[in-house]
Protein backbone atom coordinates (compact mmCIF):
# COMPACT_ATOMS: atom_id res chain seq x y z
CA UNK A 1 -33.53 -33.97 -14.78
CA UNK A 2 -30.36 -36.15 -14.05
CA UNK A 3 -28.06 -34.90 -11.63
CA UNK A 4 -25.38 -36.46 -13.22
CA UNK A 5 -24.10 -33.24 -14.71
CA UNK A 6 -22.58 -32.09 -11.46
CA UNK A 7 -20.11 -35.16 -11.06
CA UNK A 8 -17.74 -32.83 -13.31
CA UNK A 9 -18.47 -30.06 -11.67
CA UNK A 10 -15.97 -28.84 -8.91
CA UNK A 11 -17.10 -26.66 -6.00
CA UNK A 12 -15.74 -24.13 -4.24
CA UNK A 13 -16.63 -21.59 -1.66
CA UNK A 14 -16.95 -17.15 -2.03
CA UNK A 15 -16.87 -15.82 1.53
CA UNK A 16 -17.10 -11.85 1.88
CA UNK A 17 -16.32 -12.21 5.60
CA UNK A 18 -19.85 -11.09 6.47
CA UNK A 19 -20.44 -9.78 10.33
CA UNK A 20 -23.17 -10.93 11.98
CA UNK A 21 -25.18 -8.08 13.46
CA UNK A 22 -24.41 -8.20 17.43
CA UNK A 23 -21.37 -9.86 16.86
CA UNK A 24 -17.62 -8.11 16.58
CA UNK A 25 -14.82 -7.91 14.03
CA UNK A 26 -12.86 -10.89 15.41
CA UNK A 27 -15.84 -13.16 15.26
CA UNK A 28 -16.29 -12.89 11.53
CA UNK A 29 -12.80 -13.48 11.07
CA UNK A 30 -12.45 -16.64 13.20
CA UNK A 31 -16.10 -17.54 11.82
CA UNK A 32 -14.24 -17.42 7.97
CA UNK A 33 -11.57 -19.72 9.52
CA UNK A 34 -14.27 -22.51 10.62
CA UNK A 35 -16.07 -22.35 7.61
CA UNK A 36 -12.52 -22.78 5.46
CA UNK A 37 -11.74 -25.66 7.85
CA UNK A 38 -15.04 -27.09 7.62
CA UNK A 39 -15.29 -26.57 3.76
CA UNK A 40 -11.46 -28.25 3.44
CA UNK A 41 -13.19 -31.79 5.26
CA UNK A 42 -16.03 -31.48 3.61
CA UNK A 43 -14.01 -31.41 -0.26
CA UNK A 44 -14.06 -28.03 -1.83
CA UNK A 45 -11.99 -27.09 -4.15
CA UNK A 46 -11.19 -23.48 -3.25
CA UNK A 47 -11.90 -21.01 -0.71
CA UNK A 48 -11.72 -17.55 -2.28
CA UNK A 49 -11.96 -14.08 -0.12
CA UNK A 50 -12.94 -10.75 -1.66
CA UNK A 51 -11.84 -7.61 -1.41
CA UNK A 52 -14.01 -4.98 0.00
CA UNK A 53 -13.93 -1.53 1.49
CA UNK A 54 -15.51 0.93 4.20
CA UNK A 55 -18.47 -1.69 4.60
CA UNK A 56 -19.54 -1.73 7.94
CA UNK A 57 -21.06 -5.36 6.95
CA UNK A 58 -17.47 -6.83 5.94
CA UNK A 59 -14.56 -7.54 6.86
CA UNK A 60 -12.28 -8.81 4.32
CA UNK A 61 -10.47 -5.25 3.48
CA UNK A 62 -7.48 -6.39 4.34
CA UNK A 63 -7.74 -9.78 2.06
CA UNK A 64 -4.04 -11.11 1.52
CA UNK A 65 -3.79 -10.60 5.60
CA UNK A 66 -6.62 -12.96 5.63
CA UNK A 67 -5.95 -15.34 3.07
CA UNK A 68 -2.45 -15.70 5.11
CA UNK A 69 -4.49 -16.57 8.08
CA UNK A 70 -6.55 -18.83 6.66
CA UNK A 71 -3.84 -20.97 4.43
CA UNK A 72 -2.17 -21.43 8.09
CA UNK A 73 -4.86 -22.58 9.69
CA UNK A 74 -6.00 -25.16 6.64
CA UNK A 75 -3.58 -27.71 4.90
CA UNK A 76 -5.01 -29.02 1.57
CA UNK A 77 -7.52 -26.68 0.58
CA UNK A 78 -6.83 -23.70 -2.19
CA UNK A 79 -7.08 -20.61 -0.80
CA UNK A 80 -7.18 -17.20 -2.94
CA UNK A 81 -8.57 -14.14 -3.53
CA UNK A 82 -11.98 -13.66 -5.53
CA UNK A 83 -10.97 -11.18 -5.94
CA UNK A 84 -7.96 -8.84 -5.57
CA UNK A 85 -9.06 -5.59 -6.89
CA UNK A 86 -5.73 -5.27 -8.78
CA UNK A 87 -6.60 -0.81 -9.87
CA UNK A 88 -6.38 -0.71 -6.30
CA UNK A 89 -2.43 -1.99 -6.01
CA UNK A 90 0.41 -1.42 -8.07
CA UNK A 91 1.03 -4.68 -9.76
CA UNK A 92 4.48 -5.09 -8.11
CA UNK A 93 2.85 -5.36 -4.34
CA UNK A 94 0.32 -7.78 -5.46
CA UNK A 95 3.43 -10.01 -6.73
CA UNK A 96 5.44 -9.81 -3.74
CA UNK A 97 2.30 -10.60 -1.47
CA UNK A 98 0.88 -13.48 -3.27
CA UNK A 99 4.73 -14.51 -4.30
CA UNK A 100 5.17 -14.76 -0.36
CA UNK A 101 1.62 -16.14 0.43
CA UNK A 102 2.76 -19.19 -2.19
CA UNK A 103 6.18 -19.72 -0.64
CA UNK A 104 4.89 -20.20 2.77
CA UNK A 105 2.34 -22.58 1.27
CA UNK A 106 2.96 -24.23 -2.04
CA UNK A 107 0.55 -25.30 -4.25
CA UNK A 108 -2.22 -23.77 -2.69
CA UNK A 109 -2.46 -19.80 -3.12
CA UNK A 110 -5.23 -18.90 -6.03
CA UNK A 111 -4.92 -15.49 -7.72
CA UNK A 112 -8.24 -13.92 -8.57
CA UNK A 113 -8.05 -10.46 -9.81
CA UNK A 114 -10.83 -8.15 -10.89
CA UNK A 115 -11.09 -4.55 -11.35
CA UNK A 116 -13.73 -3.02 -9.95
CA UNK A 117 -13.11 -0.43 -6.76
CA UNK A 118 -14.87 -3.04 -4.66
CA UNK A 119 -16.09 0.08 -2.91
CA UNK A 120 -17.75 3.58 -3.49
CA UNK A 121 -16.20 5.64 -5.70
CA UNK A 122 -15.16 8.13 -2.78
CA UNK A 123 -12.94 5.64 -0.86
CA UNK A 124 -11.79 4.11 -4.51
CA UNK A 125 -10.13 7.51 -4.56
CA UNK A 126 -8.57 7.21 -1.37
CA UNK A 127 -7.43 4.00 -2.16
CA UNK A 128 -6.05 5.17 -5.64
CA UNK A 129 -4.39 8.21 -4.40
CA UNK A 130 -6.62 10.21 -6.92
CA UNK A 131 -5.10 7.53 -10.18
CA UNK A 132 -7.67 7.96 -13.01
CA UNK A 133 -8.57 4.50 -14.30
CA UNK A 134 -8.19 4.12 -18.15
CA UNK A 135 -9.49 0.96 -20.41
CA UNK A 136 -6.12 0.13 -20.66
CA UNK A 137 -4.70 -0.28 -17.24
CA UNK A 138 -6.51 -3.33 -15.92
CA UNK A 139 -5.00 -5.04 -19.46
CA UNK A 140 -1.74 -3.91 -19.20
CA UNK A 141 -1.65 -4.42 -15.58
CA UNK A 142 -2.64 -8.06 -15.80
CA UNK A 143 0.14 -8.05 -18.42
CA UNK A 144 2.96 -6.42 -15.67
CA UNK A 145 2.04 -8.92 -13.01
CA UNK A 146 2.07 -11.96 -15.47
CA UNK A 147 5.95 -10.74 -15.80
CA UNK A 148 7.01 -10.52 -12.45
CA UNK A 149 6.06 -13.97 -12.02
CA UNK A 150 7.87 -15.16 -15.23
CA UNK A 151 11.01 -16.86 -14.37
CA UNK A 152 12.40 -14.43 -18.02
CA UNK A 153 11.70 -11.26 -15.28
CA UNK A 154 15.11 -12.62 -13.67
CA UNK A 155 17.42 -10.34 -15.54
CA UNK A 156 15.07 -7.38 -15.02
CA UNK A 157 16.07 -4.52 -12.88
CA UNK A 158 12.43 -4.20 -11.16
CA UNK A 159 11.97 -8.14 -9.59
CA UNK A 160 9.10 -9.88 -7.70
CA UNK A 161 10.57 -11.17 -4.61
CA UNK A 162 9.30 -13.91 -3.91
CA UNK A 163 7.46 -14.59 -6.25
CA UNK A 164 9.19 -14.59 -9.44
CA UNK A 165 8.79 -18.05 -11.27
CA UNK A 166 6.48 -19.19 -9.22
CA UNK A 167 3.47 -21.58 -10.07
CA UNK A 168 0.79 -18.94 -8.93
CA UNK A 169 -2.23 -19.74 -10.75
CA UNK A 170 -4.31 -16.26 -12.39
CA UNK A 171 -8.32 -16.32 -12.46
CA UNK A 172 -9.70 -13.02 -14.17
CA UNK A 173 -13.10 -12.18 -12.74
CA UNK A 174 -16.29 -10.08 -13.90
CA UNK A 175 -19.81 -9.19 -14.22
CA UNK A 176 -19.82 -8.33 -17.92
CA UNK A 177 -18.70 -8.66 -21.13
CA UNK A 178 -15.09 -6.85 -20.66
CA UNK A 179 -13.23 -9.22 -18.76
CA UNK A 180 -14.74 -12.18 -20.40
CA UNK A 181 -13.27 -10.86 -23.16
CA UNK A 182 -9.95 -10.41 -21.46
CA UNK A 183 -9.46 -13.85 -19.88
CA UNK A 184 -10.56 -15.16 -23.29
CA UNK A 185 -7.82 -13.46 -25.41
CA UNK A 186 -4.88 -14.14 -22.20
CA UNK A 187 -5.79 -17.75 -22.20
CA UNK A 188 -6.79 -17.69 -18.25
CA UNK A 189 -9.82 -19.47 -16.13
CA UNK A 190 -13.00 -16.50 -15.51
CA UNK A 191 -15.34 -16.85 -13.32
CA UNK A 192 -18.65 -14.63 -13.82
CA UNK A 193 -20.20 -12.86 -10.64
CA UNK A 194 -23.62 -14.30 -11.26
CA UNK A 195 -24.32 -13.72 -7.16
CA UNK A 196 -25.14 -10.76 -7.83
CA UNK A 197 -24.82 -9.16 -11.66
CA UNK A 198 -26.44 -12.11 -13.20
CA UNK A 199 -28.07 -9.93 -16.30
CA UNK A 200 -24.58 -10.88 -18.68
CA UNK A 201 -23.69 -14.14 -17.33
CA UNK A 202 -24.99 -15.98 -20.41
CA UNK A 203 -23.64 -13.61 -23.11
CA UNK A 204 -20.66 -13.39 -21.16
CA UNK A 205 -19.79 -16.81 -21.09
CA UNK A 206 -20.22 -17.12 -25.00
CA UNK A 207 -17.78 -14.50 -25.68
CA UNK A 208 -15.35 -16.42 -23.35
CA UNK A 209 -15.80 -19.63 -25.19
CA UNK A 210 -15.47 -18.15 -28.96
CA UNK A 211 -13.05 -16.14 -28.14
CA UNK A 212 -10.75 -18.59 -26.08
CA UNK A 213 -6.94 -18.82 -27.35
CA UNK A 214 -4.82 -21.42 -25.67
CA UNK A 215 -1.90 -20.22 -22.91
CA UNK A 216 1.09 -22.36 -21.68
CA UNK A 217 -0.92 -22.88 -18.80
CA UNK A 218 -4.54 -23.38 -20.03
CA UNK A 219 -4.94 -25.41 -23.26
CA UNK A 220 -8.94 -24.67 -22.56
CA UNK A 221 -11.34 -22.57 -21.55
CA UNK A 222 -12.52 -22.77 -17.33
CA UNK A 223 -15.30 -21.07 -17.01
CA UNK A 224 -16.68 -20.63 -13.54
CA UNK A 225 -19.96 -18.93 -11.93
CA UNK A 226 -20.86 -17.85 -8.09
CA UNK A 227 -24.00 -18.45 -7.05
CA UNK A 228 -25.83 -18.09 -3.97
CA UNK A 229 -26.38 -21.16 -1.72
CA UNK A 230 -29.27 -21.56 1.08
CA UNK A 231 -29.59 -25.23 1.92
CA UNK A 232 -31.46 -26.61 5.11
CA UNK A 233 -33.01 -29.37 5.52
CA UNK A 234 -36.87 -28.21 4.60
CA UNK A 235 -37.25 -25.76 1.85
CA UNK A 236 -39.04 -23.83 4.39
CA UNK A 237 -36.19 -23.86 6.59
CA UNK A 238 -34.02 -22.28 3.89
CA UNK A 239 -36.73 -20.11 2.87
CA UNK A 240 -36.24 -18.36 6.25
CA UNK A 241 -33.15 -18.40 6.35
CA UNK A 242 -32.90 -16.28 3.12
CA UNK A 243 -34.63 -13.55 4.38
CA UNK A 244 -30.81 -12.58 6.26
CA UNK A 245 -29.35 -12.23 2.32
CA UNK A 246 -32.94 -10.28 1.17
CA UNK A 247 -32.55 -7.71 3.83
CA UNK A 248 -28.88 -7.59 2.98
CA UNK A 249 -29.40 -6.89 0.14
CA UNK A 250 -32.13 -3.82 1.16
CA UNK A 251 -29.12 -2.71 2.16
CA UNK A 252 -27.21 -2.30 -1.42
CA UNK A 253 -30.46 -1.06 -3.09
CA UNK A 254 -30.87 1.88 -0.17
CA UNK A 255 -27.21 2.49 0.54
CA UNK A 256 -27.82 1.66 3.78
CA UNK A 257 -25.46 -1.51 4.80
CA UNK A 258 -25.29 -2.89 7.89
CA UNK A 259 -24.03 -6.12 9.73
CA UNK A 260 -26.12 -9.66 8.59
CA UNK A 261 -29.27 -9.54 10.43
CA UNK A 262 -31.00 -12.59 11.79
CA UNK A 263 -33.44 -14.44 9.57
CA UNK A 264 -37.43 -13.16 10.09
CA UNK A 265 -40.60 -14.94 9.35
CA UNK A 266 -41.58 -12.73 6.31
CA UNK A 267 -40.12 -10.11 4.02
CA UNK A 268 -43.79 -8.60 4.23
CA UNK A 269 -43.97 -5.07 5.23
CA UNK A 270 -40.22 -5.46 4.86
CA UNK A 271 -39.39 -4.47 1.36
CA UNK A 272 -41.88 -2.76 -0.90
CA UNK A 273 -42.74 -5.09 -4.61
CA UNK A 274 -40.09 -2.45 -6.47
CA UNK A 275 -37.59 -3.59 -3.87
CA UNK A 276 -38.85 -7.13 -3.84
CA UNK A 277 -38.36 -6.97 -7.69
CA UNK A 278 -34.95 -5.21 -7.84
CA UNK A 279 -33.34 -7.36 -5.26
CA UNK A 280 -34.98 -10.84 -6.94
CA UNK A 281 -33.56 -9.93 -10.36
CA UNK A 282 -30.32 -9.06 -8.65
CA UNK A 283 -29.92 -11.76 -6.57
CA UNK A 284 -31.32 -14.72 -9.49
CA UNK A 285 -29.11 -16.95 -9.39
CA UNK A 286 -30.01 -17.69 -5.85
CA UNK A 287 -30.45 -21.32 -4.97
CA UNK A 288 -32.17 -21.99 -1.76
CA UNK A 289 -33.73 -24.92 -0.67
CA UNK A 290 -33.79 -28.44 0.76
CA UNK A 291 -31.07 -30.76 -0.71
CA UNK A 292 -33.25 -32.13 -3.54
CA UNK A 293 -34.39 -28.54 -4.09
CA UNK A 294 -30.98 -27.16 -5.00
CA UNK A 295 -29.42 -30.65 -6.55
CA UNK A 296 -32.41 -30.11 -9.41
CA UNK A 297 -32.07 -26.65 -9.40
CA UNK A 298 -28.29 -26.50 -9.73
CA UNK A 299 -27.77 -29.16 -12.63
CA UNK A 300 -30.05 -27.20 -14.49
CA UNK A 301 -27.69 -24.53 -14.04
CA UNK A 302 -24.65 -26.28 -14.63
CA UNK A 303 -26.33 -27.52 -18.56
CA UNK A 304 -27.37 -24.40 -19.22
CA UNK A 305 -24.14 -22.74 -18.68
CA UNK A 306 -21.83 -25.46 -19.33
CA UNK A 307 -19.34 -23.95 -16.01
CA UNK A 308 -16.89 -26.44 -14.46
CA UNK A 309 -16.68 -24.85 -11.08
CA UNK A 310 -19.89 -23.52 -9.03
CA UNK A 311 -18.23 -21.18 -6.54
CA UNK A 312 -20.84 -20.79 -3.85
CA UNK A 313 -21.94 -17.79 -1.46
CA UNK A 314 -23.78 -18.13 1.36
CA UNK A 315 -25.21 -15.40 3.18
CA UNK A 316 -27.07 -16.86 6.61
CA UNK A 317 -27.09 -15.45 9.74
CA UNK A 318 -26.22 -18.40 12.32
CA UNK A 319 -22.55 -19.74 11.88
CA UNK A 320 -23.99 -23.08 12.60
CA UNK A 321 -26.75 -22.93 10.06
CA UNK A 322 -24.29 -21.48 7.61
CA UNK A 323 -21.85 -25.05 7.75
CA UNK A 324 -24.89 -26.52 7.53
CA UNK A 325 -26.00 -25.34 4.73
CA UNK A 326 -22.35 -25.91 2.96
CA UNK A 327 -22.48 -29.50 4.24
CA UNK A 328 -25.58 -30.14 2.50
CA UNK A 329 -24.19 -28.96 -0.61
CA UNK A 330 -21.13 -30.62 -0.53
CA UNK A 331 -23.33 -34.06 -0.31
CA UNK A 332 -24.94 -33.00 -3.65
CA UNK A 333 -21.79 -33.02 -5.57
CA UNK A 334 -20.25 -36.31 -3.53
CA UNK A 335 -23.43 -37.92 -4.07
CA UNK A 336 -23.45 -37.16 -7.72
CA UNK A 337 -19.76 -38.27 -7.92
CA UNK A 338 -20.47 -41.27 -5.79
């Protein structure tokens, strides 16, 4: 199959500030900042941070505190948040933040907002301060942010500032049907957690592109997917490498999570074939490979999906290996653009 199909294709880079097993707090953090750096010369589009809680395997709780850090430390790339888990904050703080994160560095700040706990549902009540979720907040919050930003919000006694008519673009993201839904009928870019809830990714992206009504600020539909990325130079290379995300993932299935571990010869005597099955149907959107591996494997993708930004995750043990592996995608889309 041609290859072509990615030279419209942007790419961009997920990173859940993962922490190495043997390796401390600040390292994953300063690791994040290499790989921004690194991704900024070699083209991405983006560099998004999520927002997680009480994982002892990440670090990106404190996201906007990070997404500061790694805007100063980087001067072209986009940097955002993929997502802020907007239940979690009052609409107002989430203005203010990002309002400041885009004055300090214009053009540049990304808001991604989803609205999930991005936890367990024990610290999503800590975080919440015991504030039951209904359909209609995440809506209506979406709705209360988009005014604080609105230049109209000036003669309003409750004001974002900074932040208030300021160019900060909105991404809605999901792993179903709702929020596909949402961004469709608001008119804004979504981009469809296919890393790891890939069972509505297809029907999902319909419903975004029927339902799609022109904004001020997006004549068109953007839809975008995250995928998983393991590129070395052998497929057999990646193949072991990949066994750091597979026992990561034991660690969702089992509740047990832990820091990244090292890549192993074989999952064998590893994970039982239930687990083997449950984390391969989780995980299937999971390219890993040599560079002609995943260039063939990701246009196919790309066609079948018809997205216009491949946000990627990579989950691999060895900093070094991990650039690596972004590197070697990054050549798949110049090449293709070349």
């Amino acid at each position: 199959m041609s290859q072509n199909i990615l030279q419209n294709t942007k790419f961009s880079v997920l990173d859940l500030v993962p922490i190495p097993q043997g390796k401390q707090h600040i390292e994953a953090i300063e690791n994040s900042l290499d790989l921004a750096q690194h991704a900024e010369k070699y083209g991405y589009n983006r560099f998004w941070v999520s927002e997680h809680h009480n994982m002892e395997s990440i670090v990106s709780s404190a996201t906007v505190v990070l997404l500061g850090y790694l805007a100063q430390g980087t001067s072209t790339i986009r940097i955002g948040s993929g997502g802020v888990m907007l239940p979690n904050h009052a609409p107002l703080i989430v203005a203010e933040q990002f309002g400041t994160l885009a004055t300090l560095y214009p053009n540049r700040i990304d808001l991604g907002l989803g609205r999930a706990p991005g936890t367990d549902q024990l610290t999503a009540q800590a975080l919440r301060r015991g504030k039951q979720e209904s359909v209609q907040d995440f809506p209506n919050d979406i709705e209360e942010l988009q005014q604080y930003f609105s230049i109209e919000n000036q003669d309003s006694k409750v004001r974002a500032i900074p932040g208030e008519g300021l160019d900060i673009p909105i991404y809605l993201l999901g792993s179903s049907t709702f929020s596909a839904q949402l961004a469709a009928e608001k008119g804004l870019p979504y981009a469809f957690a296919s890393h790891f809830a890939p069972a509505q990714l297809f029907n999902a992206l319909n419903l975004y592109a029927e339902g799609f009504k022109a904004s001020e600020e997006n004549k068109t539909p953007y839809p975008m997917a995250c995928v998983n990325v393991i590129a070395a130079e052998t497929d057999e290379e990646a193949q072991r490498l990949a066994t750091s995300l597979y026992q990561f993932a034991m660690g969702i299935i089992t509740n047990t999570r832990r820091p990244l571990p090292p890549p192993i010869d074989s999952m064998d005597g590893v994970w039982s074939m239930e687990q083997e099955a449950m984390i391969k149907n989780m995980m299937y959107f999971t390219f890993i490979g040599s560079k002609n591996t995943i260039a063939s494997e990701l246009s196919k993708f790309v066609e079948s999906t018809g997205v216009k930004e491949i946000i990627a995750v990579s989950h691999i043990y060895n900093h070094e290996a991990r650039l690596k592996s972004y590197k070697i995608l990054s050549d798949i889309f110049s090449e293709t653009t070349a």
